[in-house]
C-alpha atoms as a PDB file:
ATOM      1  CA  UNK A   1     -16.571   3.106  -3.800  1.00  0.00           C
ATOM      2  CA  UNK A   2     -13.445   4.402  -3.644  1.00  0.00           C
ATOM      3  CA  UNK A   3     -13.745   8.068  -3.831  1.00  0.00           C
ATOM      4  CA  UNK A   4     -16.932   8.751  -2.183  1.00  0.00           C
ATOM      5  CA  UNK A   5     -16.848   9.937   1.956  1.00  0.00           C
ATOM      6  CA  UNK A   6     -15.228   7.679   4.675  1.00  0.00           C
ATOM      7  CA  UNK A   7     -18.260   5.537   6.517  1.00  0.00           C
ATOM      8  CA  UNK A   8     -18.459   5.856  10.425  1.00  0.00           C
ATOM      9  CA  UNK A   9     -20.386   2.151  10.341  1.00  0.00           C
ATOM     10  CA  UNK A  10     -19.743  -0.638   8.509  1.00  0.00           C
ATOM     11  CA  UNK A  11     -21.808  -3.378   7.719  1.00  0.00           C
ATOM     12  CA  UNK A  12     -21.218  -6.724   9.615  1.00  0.00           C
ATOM     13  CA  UNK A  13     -19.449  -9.836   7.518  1.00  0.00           C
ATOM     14  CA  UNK A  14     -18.196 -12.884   8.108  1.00  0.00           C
ATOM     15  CA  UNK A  15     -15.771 -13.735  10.827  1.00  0.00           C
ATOM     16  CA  UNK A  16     -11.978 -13.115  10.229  1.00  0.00           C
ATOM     17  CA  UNK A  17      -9.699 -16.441   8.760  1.00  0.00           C
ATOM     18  CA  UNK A  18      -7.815 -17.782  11.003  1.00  0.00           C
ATOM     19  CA  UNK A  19      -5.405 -17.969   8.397  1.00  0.00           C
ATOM     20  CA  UNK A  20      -4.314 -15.275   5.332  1.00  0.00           C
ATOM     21  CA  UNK A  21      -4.210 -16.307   1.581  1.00  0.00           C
ATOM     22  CA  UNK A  22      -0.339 -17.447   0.811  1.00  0.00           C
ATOM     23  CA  UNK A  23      -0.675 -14.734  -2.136  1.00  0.00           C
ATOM     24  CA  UNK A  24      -1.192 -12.213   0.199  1.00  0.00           C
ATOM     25  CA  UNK A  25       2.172 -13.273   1.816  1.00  0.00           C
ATOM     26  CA  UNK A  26       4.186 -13.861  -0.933  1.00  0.00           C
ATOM     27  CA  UNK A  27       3.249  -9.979  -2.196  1.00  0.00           C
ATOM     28  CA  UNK A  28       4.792  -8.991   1.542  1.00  0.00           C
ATOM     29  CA  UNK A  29       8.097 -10.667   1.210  1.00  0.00           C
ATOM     30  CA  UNK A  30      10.617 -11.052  -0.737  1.00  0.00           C
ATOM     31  CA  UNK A  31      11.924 -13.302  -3.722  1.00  0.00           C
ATOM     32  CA  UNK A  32      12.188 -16.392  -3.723  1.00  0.00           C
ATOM     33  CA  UNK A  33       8.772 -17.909  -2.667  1.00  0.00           C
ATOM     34  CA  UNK A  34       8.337 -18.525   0.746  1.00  0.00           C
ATOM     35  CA  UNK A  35       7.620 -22.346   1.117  1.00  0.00           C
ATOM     36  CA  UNK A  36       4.950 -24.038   3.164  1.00  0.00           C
ATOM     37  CA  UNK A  37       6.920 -24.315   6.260  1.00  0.00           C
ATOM     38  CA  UNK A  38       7.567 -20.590   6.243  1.00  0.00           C
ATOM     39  CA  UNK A  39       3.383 -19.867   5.307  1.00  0.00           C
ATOM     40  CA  UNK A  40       2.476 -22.071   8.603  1.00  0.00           C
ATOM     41  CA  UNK A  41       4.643 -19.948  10.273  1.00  0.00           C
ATOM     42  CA  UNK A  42       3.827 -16.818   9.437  1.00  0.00           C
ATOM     43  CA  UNK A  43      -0.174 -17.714  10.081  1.00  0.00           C
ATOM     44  CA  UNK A  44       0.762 -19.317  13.561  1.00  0.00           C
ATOM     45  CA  UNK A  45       2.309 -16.088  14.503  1.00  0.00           C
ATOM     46  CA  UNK A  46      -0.020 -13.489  12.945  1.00  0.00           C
ATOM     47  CA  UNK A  47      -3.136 -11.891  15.058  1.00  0.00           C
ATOM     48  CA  UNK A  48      -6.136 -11.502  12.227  1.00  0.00           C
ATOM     49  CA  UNK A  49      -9.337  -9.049  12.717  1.00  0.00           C
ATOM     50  CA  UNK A  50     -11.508  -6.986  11.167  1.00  0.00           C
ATOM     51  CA  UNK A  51     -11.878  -3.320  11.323  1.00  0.00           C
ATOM     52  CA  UNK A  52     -15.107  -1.103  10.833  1.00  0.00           C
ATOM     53  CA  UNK A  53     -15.198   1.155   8.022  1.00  0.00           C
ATOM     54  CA  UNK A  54     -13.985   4.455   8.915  1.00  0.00           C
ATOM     55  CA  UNK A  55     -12.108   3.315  12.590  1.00  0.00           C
ATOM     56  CA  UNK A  56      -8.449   3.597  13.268  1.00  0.00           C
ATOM     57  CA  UNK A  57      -6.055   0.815  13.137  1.00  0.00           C
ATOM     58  CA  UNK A  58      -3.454   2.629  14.827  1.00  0.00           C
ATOM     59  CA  UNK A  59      -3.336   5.709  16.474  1.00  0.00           C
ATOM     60  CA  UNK A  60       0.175   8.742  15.841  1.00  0.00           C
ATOM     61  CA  UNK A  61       2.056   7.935  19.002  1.00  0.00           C
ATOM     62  CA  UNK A  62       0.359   4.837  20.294  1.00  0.00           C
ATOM     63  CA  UNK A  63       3.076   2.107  21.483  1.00  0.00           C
ATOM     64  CA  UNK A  64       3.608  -0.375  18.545  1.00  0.00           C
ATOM     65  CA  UNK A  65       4.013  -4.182  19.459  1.00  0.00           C
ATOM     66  CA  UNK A  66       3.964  -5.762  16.449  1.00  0.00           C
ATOM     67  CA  UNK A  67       4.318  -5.095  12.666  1.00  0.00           C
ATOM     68  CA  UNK A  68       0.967  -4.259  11.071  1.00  0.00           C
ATOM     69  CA  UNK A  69      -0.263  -5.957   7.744  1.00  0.00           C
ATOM     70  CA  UNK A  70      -3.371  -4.644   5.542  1.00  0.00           C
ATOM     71  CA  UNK A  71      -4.466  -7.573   3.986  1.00  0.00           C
ATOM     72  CA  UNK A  72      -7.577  -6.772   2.146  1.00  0.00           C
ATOM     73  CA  UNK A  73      -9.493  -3.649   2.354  1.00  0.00           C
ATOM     74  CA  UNK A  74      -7.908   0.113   1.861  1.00  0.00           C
ATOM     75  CA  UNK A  75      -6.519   2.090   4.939  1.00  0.00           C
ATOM     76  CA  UNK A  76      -4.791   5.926   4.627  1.00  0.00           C
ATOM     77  CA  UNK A  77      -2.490   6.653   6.516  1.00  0.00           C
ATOM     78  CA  UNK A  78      -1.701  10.367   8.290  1.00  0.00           C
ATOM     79  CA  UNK A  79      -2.379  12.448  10.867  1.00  0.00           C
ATOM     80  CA  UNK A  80      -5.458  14.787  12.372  1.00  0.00           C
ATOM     81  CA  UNK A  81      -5.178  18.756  12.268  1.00  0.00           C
ATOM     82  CA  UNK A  82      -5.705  20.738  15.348  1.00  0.00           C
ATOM     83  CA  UNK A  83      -9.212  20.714  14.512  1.00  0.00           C
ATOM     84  CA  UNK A  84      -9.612  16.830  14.556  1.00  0.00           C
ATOM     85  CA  UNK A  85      -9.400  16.310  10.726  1.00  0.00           C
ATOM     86  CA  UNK A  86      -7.964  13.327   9.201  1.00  0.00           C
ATOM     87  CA  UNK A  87      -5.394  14.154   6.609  1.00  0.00           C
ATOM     88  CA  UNK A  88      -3.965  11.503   4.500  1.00  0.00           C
ATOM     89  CA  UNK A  89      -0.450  11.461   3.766  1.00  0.00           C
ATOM     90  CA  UNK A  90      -0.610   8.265   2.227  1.00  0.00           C
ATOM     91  CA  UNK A  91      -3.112   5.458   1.054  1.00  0.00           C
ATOM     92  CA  UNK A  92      -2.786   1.841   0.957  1.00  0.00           C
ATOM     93  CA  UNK A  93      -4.344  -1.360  -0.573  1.00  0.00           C
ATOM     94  CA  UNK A  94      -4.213  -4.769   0.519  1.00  0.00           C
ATOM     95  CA  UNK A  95      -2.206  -6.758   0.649  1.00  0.00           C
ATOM     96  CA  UNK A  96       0.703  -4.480   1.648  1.00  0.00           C
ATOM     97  CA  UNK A  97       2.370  -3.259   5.375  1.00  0.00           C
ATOM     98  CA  UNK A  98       0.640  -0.566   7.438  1.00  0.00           C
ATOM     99  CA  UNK A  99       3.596  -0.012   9.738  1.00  0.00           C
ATOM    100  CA  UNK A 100       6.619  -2.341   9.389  1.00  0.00           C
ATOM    101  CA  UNK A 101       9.497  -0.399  10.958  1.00  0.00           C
ATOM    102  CA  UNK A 102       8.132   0.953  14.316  1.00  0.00           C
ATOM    103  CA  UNK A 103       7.618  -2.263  16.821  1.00  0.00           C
ATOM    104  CA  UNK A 104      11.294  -2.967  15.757  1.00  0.00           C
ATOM    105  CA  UNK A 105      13.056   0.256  16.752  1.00  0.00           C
ATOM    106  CA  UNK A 106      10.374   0.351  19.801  1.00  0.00           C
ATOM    107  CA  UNK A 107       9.043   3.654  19.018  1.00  0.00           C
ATOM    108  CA  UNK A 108       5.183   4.711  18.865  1.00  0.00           C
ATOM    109  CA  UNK A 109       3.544   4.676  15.296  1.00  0.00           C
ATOM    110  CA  UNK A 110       4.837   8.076  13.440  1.00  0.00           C
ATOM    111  CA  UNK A 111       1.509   8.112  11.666  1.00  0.00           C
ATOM    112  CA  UNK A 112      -2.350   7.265  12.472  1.00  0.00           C
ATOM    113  CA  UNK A 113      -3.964   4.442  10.226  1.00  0.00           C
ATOM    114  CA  UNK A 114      -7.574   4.663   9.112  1.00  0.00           C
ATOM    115  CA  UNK A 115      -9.733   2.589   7.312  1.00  0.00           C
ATOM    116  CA  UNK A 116     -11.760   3.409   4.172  1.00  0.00           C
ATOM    117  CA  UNK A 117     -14.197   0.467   4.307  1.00  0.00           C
ATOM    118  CA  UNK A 118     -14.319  -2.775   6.144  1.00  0.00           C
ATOM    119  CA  UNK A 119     -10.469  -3.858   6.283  1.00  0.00           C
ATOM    120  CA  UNK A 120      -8.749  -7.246   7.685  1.00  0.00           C
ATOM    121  CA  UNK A 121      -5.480  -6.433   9.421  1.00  0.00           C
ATOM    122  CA  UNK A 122      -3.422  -8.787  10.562  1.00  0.00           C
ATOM    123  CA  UNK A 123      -0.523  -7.935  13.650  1.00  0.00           C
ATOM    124  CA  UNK A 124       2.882  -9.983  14.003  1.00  0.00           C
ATOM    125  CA  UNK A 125       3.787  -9.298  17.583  1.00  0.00           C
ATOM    126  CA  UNK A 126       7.881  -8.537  17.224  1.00  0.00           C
ATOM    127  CA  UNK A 127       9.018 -10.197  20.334  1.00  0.00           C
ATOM    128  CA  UNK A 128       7.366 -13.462  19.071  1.00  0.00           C
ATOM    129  CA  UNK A 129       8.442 -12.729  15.275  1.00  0.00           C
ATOM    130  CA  UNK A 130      12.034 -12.320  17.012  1.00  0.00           C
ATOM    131  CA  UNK A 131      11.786 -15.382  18.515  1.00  0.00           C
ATOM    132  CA  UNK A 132      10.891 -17.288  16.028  1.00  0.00           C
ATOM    133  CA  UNK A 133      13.558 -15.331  13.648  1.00  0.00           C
ATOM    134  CA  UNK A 134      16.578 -16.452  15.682  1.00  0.00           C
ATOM    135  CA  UNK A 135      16.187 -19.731  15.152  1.00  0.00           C
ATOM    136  CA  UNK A 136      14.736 -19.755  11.338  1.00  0.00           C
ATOM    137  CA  UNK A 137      17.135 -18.488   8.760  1.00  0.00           C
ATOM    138  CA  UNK A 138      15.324 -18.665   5.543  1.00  0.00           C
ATOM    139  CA  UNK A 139      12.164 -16.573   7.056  1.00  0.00           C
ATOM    140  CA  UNK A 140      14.589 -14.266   8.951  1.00  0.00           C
ATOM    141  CA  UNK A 141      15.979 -13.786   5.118  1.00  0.00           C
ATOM    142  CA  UNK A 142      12.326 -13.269   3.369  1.00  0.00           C
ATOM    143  CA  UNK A 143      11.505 -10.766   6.227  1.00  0.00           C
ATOM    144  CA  UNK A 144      15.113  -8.690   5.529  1.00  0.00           C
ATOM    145  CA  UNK A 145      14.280  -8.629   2.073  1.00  0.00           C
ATOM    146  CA  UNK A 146      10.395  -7.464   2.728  1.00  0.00           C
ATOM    147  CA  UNK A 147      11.871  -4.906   5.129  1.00  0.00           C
ATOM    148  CA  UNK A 148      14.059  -3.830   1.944  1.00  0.00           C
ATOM    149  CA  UNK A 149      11.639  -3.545   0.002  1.00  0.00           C
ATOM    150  CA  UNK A 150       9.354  -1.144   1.703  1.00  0.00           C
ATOM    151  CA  UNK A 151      12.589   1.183   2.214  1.00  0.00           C
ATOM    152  CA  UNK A 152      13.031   0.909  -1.501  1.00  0.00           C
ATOM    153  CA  UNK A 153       9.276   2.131  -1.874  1.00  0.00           C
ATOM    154  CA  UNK A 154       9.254   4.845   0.120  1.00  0.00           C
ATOM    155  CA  UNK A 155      12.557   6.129  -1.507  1.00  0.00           C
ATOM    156  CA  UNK A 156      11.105   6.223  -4.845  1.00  0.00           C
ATOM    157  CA  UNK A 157       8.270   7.961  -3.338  1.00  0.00           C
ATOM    158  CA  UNK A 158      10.343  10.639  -1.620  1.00  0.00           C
ATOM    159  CA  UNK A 159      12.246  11.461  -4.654  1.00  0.00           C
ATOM    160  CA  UNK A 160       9.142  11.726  -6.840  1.00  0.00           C
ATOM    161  CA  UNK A 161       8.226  14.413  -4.412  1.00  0.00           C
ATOM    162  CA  UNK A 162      11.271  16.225  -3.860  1.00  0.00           C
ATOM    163  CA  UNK A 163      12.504  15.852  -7.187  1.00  0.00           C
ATOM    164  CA  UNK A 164       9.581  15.398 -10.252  1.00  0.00           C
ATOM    165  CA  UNK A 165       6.898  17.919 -11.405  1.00  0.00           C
ATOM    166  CA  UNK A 166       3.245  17.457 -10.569  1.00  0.00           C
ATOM    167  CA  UNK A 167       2.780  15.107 -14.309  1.00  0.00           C
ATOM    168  CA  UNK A 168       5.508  13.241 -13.501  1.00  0.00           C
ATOM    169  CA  UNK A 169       4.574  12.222 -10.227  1.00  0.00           C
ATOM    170  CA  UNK A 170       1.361  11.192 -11.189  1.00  0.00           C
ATOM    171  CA  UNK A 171       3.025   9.138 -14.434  1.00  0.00           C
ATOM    172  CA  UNK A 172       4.865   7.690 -11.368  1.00  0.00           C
ATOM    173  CA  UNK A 173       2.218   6.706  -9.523  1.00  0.00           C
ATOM    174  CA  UNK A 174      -0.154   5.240 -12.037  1.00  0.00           C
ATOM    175  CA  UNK A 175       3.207   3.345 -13.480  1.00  0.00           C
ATOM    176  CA  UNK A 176       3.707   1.861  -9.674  1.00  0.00           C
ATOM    177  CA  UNK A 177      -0.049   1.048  -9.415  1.00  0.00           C
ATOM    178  CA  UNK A 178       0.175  -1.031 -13.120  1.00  0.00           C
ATOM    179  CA  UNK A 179       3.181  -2.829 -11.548  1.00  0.00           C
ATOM    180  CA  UNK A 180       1.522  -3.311  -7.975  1.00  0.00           C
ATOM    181  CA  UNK A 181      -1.744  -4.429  -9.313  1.00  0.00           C
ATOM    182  CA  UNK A 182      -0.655  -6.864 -11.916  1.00  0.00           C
ATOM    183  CA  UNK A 183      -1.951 -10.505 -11.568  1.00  0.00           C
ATOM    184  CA  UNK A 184       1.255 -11.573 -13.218  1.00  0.00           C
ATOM    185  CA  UNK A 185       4.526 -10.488 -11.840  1.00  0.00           C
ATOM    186  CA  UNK A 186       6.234 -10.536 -14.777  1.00  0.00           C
ATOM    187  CA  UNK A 187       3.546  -8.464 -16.676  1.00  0.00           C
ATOM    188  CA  UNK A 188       1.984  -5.246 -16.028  1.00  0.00           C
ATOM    189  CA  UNK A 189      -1.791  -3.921 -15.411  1.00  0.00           C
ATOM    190  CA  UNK A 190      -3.160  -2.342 -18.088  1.00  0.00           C
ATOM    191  CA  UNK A 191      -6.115  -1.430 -15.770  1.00  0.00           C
ATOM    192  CA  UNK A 192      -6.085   0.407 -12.520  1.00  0.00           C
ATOM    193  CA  UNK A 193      -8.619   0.128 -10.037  1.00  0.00           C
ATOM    194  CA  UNK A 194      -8.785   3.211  -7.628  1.00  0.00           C
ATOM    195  CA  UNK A 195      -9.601   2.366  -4.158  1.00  0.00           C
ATOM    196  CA  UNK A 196      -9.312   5.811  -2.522  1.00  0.00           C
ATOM    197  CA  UNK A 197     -11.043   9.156  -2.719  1.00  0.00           C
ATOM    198  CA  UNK A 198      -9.651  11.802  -5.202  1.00  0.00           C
ATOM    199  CA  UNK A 199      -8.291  14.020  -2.470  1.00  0.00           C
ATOM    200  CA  UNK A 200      -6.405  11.555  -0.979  1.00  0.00           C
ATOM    201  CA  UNK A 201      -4.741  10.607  -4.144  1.00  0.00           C
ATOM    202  CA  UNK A 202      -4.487  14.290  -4.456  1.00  0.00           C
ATOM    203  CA  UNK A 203      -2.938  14.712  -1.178  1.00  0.00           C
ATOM    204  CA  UNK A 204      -0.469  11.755  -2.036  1.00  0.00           C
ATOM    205  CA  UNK A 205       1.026  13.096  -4.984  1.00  0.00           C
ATOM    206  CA  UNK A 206       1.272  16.567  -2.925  1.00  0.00           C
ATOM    207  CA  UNK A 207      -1.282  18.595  -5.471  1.00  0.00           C
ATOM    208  CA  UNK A 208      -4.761  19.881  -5.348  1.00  0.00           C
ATOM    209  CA  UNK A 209      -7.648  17.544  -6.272  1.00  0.00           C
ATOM    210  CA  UNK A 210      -8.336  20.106  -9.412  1.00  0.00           C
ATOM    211  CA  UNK A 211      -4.881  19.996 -10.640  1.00  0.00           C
ATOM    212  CA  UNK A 212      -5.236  16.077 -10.429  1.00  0.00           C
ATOM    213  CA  UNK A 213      -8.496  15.984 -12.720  1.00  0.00           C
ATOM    214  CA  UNK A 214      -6.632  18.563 -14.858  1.00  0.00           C
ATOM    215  CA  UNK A 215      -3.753  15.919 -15.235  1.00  0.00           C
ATOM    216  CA  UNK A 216      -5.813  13.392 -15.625  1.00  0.00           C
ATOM    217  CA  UNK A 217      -7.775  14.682 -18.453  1.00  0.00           C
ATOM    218  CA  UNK A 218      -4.764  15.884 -19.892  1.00  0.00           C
ATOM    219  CA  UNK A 219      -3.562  11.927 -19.811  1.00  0.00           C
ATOM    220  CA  UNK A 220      -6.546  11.203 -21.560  1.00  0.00           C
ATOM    221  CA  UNK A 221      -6.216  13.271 -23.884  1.00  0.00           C
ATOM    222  CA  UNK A 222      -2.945  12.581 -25.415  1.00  0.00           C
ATOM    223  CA  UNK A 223      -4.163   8.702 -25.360  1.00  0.00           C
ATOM    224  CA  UNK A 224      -1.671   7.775 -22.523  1.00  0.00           C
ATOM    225  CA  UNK A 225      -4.883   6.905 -20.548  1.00  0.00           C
ATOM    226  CA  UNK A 226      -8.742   6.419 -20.092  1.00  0.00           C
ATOM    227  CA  UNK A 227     -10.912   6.844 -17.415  1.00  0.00           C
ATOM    228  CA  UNK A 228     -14.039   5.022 -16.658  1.00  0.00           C
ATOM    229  CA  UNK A 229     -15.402   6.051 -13.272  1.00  0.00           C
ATOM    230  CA  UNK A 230     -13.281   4.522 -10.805  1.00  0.00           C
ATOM    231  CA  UNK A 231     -10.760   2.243 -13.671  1.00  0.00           C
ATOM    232  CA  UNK A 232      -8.248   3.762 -15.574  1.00  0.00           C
ATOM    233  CA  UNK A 233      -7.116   1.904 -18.325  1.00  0.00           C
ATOM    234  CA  UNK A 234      -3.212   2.602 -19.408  1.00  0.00           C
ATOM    235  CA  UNK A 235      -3.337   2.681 -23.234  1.00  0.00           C
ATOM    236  CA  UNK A 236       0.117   3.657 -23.806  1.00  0.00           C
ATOM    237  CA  UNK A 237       2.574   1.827 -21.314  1.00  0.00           C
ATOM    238  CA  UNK A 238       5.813   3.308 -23.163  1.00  0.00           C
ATOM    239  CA  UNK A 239       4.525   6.950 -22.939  1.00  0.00           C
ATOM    240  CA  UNK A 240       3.464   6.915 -19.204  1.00  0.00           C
ATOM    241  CA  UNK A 241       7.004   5.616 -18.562  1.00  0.00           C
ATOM    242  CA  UNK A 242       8.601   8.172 -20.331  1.00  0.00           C
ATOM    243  CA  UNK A 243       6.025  10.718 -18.347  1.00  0.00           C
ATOM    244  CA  UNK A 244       7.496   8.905 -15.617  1.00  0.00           C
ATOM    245  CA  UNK A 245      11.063   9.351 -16.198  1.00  0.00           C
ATOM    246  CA  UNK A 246      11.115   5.776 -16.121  1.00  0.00           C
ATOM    247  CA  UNK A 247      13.409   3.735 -17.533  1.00  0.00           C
ATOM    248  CA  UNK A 248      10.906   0.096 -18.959  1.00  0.00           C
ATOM    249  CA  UNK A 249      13.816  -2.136 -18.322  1.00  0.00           C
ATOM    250  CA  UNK A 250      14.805  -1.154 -15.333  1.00  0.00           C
ATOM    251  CA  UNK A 251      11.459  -0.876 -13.658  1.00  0.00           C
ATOM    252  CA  UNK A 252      10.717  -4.277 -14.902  1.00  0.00           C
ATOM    253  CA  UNK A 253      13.804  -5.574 -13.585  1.00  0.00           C
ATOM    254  CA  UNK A 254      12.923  -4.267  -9.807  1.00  0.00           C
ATOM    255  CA  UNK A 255       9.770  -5.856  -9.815  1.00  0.00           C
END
């Protein structure tokens, strides 16, 4: 699934929710939990569809109204070549934010969104969410700290790039993935699922998709990982961490 080509149809499902899963919220926001009040909300307020397999989301310079949610489903996110190519800059699973700065500065989208497969997006439209904000403290508070949080991401990411070799950013990345995928927030994965194709993940880390299977079979073979088709099972959580140039304690205490 997810490493074989983009669809250009998608099969039909089910109708949209009218509401989203409070896990899938509490994963957008920050500590401490939002409570029921804050869930109503946050569903009252947010626009839910599905997307096709393969369509855009968002287009690189389209106006943006509201902030835009993935909240199942895998989307990558970057920007066509002169000849009309998709190029992923970056990929993202569900739950997590497509675009959550642009409708608040009032710009266009910096970047075009793409599904992989059949996605549900949902859209807070920021004049409403500002609305609302002004007069509710506590979810003006968990949407600061969500907001912080995806600056803190991208920072991490950016200095992986500018600043580790091509192992260590992919120690990175499979470290962030264990952390991002965990059922348990205090715990960690010890099994990653890959929902995107190989040179997306290639193009992510900023390497070729050979010098990613290279990597990865070096992983393997010094029993830091192992790779099952599409799962990759961390064997050595200590050891991809110091790949990483991560420090355990501090990564778990950022979580």
């Amino acid at each position: 699934k997810p490493l074989h080509p983009v669809p250009l149809h998608s099969t039909p499902i089910a109708a949209a929710p009218a509401q989203i899963h409070d896990a899938a919220w509490h994963r957008l926001f920050a500590a401490p939990a939002l409570m029921p009040r804050e869930l109503a909300a946050l569903n009252a307020l947010a626009q839910v569809e599905r997307v096709a397999g393969g369509a855009a989301v968002f287009a690189r310079g389209q106006p943006a109204h509201a902030l835009v949610i993935l909240v199942q489903g895998d989307v990558s996110l970057g920007q066509h070549d002169i000849k009309g190519r998709f190029r992923a800059e970056r990929n993202v699973h569900g739950p997590d934010w497509l675009d959550v700065s642009s409708a608040w500065l009032g710009q266009p989208h910096t970047m075009a969104a793409q599904t992989v497969d059949e996605a549900l997006v949902a859209r807070l439209p920021v004049h409403t969410l500002q609305a609302r904000l002004m007069h509710d403290a506590a979810l003006a508070r968990h949407v600061i700290g969500g907001l912080a949080n995806q600056v803190r991401a991208l920072m991490d990411t950016h200095r992986d790039l500018v600043l580790k070799a091509a192992p260590a950013r992919l120690a990175s990345w499979l470290y962030r993935q264990c952390q991002m995928q965990a059922a348990d927030p205090e715990q960690e994965a010890l099994e990653i699922q890959l929902h995107h194709r190989k040179r997306d993940m290639a193009s992510e880390l900023a390497i070729t998709p050979e010098t990613l299977s290279r990597l990865m079979a070096r992983f393997s073979r010094s029993g830091v990982i192992s790779v099952n088709g599409y799962a990759i099972r961390v064997l050595d959580p200590k050891a991809l961490a110091h790949l990483a140039g991560i420090e355990r304690g501090t990564a778990s205490a950022r979580k």
